[in-house]
N, C-alpha and C. Protein backbone atom coordinates (compact mmCIF):
# COMPACT_ATOMS: atom_id res chain seq x y z
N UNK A 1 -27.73 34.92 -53.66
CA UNK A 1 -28.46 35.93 -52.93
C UNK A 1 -27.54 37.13 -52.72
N UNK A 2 -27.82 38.13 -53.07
CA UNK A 2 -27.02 39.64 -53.09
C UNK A 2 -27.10 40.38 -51.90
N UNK A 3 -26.16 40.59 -51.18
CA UNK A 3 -26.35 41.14 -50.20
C UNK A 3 -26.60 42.76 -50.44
N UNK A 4 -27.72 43.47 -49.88
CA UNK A 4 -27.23 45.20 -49.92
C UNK A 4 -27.34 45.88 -48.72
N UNK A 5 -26.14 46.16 -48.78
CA UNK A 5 -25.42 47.08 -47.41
C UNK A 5 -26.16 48.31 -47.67
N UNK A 6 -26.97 48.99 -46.56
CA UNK A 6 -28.18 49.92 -46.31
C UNK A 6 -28.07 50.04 -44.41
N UNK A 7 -27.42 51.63 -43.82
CA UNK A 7 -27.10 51.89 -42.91
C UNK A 7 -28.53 51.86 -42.41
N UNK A 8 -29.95 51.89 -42.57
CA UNK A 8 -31.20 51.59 -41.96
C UNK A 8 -31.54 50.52 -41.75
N UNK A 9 -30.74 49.70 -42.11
CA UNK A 9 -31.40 48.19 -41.73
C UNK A 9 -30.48 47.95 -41.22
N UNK A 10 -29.60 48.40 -40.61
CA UNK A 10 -28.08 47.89 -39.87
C UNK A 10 -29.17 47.53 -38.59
N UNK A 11 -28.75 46.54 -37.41
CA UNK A 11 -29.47 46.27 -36.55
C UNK A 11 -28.13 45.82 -35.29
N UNK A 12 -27.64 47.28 -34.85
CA UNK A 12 -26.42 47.34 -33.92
C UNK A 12 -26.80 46.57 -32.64
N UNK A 13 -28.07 46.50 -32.77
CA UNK A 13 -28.45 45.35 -31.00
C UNK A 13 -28.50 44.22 -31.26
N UNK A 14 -28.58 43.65 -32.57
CA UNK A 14 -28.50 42.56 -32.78
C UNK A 14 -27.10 41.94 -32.59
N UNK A 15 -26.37 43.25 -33.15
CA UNK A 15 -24.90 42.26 -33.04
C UNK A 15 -23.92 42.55 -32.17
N UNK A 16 -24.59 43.29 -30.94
CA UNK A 16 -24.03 43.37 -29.44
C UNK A 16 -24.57 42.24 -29.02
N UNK A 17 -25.67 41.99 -28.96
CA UNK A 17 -26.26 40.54 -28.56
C UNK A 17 -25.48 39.50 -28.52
N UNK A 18 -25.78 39.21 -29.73
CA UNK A 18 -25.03 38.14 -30.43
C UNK A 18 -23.30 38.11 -29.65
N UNK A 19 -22.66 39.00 -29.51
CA UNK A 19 -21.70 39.26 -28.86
C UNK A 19 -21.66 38.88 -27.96
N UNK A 20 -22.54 39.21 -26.92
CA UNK A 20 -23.03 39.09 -25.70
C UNK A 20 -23.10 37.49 -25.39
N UNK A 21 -23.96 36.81 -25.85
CA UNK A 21 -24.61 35.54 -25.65
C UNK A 21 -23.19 34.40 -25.81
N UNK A 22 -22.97 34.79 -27.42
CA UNK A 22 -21.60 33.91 -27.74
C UNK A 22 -20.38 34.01 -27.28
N UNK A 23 -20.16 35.54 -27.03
CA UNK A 23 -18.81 35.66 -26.61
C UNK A 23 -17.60 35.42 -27.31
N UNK A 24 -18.15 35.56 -28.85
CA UNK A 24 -17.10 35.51 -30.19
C UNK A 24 -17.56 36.55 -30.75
N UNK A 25 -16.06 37.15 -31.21
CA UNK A 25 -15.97 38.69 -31.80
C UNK A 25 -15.61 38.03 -32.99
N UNK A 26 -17.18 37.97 -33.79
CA UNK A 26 -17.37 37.70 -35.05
C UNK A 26 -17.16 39.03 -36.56
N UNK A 27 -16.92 39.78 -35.61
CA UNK A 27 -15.92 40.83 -36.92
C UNK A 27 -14.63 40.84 -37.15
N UNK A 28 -13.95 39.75 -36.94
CA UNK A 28 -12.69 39.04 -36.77
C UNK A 28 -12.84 38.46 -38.38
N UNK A 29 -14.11 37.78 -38.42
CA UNK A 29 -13.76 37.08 -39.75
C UNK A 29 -14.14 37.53 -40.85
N UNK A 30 -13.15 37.13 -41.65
CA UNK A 30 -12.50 37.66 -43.06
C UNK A 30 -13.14 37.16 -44.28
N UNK A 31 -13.98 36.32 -44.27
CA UNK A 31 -14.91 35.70 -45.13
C UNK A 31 -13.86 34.53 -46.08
N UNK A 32 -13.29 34.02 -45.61
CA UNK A 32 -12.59 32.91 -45.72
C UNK A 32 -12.95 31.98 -46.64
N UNK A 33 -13.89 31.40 -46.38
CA UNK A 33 -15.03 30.33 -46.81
C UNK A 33 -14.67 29.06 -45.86
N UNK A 34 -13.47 29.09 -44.96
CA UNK A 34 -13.24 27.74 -44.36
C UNK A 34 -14.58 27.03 -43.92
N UNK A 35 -14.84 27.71 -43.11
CA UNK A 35 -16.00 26.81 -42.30
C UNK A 35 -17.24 26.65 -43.41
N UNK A 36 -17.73 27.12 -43.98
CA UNK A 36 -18.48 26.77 -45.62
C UNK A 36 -18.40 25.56 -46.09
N UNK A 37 -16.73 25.36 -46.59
CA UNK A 37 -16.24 24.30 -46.72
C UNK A 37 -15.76 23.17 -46.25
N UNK A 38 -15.71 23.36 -44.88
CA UNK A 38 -15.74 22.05 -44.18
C UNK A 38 -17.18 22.02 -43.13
N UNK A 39 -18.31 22.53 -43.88
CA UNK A 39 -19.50 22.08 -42.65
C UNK A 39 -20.43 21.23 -43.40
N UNK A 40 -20.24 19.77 -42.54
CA UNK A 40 -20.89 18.40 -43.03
C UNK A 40 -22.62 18.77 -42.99
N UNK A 41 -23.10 19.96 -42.99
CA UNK A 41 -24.47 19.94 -42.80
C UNK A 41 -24.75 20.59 -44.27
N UNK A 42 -24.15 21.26 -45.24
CA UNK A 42 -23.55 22.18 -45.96
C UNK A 42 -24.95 22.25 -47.17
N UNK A 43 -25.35 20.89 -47.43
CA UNK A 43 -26.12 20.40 -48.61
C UNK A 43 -27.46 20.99 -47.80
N UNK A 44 -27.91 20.83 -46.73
CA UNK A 44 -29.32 21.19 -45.84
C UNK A 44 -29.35 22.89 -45.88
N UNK A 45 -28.38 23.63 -45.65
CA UNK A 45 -28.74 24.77 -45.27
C UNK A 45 -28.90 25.73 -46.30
N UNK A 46 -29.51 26.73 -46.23
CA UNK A 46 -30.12 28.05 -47.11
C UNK A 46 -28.89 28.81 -47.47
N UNK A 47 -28.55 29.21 -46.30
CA UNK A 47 -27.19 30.21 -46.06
C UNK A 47 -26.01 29.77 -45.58
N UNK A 48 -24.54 29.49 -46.49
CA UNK A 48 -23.61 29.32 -46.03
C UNK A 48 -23.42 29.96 -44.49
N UNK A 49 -22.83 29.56 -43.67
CA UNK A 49 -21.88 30.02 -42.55
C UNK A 49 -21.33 31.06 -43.01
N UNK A 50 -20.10 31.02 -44.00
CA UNK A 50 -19.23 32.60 -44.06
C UNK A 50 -20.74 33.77 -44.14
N UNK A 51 -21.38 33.09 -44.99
CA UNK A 51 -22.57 34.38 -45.63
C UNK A 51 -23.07 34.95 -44.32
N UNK A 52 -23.58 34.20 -43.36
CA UNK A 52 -24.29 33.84 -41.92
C UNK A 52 -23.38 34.99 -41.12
N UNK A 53 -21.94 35.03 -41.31
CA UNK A 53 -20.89 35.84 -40.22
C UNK A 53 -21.23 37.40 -41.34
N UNK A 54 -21.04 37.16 -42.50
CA UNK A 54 -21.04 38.46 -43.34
C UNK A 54 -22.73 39.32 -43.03
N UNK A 55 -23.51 38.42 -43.10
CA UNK A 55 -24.90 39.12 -42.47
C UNK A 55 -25.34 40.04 -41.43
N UNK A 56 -23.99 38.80 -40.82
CA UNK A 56 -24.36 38.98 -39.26
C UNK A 56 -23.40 40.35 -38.95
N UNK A 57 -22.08 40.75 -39.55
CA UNK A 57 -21.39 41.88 -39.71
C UNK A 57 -22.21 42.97 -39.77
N UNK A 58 -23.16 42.72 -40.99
CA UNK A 58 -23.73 44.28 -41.73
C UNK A 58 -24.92 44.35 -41.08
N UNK A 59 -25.10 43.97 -39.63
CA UNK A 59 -26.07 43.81 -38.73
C UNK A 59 -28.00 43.36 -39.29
N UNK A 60 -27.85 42.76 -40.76
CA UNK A 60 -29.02 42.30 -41.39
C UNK A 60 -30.15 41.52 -40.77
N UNK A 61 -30.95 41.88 -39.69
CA UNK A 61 -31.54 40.57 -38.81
C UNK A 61 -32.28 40.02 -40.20
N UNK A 62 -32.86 40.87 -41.40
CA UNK A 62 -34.06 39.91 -41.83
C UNK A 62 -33.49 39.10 -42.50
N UNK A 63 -32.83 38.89 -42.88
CA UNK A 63 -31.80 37.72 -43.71
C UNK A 63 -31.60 36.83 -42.86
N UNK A 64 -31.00 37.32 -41.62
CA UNK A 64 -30.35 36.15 -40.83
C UNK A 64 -31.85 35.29 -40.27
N UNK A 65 -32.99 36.03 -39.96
CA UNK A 65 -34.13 35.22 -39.29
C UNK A 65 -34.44 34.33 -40.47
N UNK A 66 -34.29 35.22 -41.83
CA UNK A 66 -35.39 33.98 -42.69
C UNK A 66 -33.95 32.75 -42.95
N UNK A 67 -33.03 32.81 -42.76
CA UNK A 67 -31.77 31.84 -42.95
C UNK A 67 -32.77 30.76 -42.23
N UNK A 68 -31.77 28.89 -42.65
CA UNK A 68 -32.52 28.04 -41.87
C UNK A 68 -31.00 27.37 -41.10
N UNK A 69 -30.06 28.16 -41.19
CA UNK A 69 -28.63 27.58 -41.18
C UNK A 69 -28.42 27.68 -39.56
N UNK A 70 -28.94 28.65 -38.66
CA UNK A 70 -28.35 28.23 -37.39
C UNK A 70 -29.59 26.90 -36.57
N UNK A 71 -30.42 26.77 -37.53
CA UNK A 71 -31.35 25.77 -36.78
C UNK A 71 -30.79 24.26 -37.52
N UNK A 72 -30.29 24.41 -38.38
CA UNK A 72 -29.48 23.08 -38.99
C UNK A 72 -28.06 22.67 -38.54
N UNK A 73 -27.69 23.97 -38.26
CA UNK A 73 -25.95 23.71 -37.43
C UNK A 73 -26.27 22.34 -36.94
N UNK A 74 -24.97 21.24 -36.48
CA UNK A 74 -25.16 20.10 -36.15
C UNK A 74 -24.27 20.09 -34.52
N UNK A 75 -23.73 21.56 -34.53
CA UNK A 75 -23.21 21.45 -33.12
C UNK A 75 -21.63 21.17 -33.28
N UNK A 76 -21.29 20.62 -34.42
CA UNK A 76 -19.62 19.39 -34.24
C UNK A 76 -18.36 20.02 -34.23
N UNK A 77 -18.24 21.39 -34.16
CA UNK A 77 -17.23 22.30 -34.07
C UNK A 77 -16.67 22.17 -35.31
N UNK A 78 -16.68 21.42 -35.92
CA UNK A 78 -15.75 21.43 -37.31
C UNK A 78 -15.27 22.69 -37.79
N UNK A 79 -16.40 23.55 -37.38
CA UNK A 79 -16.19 25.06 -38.87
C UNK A 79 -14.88 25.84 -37.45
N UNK A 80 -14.96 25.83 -36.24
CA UNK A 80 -14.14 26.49 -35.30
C UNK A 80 -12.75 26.01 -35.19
N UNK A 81 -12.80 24.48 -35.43
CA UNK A 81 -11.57 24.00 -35.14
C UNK A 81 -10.46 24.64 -36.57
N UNK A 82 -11.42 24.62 -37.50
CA UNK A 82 -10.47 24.72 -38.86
C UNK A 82 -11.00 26.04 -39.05
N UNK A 83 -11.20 27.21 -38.54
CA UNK A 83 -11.39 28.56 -38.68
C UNK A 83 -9.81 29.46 -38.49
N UNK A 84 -9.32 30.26 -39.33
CA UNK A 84 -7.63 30.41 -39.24
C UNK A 84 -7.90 31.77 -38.04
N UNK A 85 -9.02 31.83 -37.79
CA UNK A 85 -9.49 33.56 -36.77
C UNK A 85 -9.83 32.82 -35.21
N UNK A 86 -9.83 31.43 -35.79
CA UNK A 86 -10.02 30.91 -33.97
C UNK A 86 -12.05 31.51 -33.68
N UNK A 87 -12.80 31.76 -34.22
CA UNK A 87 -13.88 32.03 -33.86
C UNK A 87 -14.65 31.05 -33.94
N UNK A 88 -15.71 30.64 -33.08
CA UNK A 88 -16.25 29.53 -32.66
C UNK A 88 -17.72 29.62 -33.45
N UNK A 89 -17.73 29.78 -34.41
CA UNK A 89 -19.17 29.88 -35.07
C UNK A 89 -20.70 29.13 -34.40
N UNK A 90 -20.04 27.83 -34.30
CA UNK A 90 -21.32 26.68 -33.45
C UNK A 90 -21.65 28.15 -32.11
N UNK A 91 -20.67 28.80 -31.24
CA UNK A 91 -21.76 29.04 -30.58
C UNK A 91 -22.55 30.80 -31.03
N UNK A 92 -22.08 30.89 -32.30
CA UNK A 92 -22.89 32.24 -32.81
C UNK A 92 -24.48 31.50 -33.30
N UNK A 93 -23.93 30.47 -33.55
CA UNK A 93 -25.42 29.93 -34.23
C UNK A 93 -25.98 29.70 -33.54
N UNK A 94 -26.05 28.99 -32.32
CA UNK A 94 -26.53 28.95 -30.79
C UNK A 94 -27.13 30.20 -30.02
N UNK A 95 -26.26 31.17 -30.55
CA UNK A 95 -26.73 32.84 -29.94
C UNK A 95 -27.76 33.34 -30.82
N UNK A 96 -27.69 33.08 -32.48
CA UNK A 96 -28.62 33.45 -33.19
C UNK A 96 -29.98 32.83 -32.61
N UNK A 97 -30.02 31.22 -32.40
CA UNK A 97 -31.09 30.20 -31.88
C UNK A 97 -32.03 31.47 -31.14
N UNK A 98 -31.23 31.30 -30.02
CA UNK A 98 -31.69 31.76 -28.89
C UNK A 98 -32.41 32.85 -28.52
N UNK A 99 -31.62 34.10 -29.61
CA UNK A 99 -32.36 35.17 -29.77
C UNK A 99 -33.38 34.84 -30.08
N UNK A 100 -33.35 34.00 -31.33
CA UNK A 100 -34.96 33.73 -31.96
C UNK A 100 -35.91 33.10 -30.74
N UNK A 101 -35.24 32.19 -30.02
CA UNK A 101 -36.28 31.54 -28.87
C UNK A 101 -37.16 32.22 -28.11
N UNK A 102 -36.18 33.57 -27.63
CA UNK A 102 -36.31 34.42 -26.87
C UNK A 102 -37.96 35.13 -27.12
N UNK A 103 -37.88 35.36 -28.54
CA UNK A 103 -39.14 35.73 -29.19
C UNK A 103 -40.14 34.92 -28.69
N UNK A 104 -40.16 33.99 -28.42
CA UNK A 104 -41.42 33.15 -28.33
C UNK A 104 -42.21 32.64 -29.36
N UNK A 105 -41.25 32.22 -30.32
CA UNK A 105 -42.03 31.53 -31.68
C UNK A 105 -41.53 30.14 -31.74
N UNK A 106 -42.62 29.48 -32.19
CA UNK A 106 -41.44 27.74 -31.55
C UNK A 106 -42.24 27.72 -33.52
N UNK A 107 -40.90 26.58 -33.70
CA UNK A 107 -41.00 26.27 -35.24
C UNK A 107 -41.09 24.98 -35.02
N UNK A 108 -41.55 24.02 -34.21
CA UNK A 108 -41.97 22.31 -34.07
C UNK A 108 -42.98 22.88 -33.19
N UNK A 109 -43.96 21.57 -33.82
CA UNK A 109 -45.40 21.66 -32.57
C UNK A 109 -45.89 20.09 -32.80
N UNK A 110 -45.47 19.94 -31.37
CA UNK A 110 -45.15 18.29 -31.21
C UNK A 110 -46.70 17.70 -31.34
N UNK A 111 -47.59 18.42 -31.17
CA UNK A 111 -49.01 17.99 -31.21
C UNK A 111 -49.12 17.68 -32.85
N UNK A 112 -48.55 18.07 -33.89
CA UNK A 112 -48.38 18.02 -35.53
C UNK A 112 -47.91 16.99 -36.26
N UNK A 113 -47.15 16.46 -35.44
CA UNK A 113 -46.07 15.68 -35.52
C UNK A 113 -46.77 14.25 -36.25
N UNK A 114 -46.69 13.90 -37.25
CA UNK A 114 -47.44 12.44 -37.68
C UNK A 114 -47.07 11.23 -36.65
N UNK A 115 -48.06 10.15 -36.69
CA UNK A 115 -47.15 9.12 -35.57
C UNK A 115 -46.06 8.24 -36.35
N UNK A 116 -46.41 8.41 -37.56
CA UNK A 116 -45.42 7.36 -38.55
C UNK A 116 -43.95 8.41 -38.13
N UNK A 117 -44.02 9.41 -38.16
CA UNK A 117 -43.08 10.73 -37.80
C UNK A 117 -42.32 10.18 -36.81
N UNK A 118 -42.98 10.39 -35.55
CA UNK A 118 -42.31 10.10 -34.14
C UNK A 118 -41.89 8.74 -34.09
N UNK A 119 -42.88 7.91 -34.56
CA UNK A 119 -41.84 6.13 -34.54
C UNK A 119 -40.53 6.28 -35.54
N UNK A 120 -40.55 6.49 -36.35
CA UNK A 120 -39.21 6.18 -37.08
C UNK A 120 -38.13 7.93 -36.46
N UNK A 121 -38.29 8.56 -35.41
CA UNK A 121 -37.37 9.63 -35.18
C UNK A 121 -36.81 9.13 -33.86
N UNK A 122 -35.30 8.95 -34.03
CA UNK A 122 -34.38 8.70 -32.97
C UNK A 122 -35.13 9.55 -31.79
N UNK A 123 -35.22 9.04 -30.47
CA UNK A 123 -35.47 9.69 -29.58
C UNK A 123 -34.39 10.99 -29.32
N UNK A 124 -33.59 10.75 -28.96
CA UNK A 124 -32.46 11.88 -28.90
C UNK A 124 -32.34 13.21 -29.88
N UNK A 125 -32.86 12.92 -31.20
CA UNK A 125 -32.81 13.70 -32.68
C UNK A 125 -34.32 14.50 -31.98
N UNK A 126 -35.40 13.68 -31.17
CA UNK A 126 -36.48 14.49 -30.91
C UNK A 126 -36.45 15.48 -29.79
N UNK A 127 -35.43 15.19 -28.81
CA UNK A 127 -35.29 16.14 -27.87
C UNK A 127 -34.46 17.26 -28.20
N UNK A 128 -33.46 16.70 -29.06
CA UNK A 128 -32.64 18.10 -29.78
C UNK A 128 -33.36 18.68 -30.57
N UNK A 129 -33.83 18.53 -31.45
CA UNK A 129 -35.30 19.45 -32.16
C UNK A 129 -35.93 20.02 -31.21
N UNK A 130 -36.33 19.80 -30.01
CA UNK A 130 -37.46 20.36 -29.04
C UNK A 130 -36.68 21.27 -28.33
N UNK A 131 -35.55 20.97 -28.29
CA UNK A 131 -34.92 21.98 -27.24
C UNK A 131 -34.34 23.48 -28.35
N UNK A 132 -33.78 23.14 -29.41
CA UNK A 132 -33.45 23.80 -30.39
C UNK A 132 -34.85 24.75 -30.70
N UNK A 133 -36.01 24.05 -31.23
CA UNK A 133 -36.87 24.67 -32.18
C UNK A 133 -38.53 25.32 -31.65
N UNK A 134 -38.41 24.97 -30.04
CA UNK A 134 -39.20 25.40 -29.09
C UNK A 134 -39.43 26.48 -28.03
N UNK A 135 -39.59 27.35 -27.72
CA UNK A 135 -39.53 28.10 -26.59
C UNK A 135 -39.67 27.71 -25.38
């Protein structure tokens, strides 16, 4: 996927936000690939992490909304601990979440849910989905 840098689609509130919420100064990173390469969720997601910080740089919201990578994050710090910039990505992806929450669009609708679905889903895996993917 090609990124194109276009000063009209820059989206400067997005990435004060994001600032804001996380409290990681994600123009620190250098596009590394560390956290790429060590995130055990890696095979599930649309958009690498580095790509996710580079998006999130050139202030791109529509890329970053249609991404499925901060709703797959698994939370485990891995990509922060082994990041050489010290930036905590898990909670940019958390700030991305949230923005989106904020919207009021929930992407699970537990009324949908098959019952063969809900019996075989860890209870715990269902409240983190609900809290993650709900408003």
């Amino acid at each position: 996927m090609p990124i194109f840098i276009s000063t009209r689609e820059s989206d400067d509130q997005l990435r004060k936000k994001v600032m804001e919420i996380s409290g990681q100064n994600f123009q620190q990173c250098y596009q590394c690939g560390t956290c790429s390469g060590s995130c055990p969720m890696v095979d599930h997601i649309t958009v690498f992490p580095r790509r996710i910080m580079a998006l999130l740089q050139l202030g791109n919201r529509k890329a970053l909304e249609e991404a499925n990578t901060p709703w797959v994050c698994a939370s485990c710090h891995t990509c922060m601990v082994r990041c050489p910039r010290g930036i905590d990505i898990t909670k940019v992806m958390e700030a991305l979440r949230l923005i989106k929450l904020r919207q009021n669009i929930d992407h699970i609708e537990p009324k949908k849910l098959k019952p063969d679905q809900v019996a075989e889903m860890p209870q715990i895996a269902m409240v983190s989905g609900f809290r993650k993917m709900t408003s």
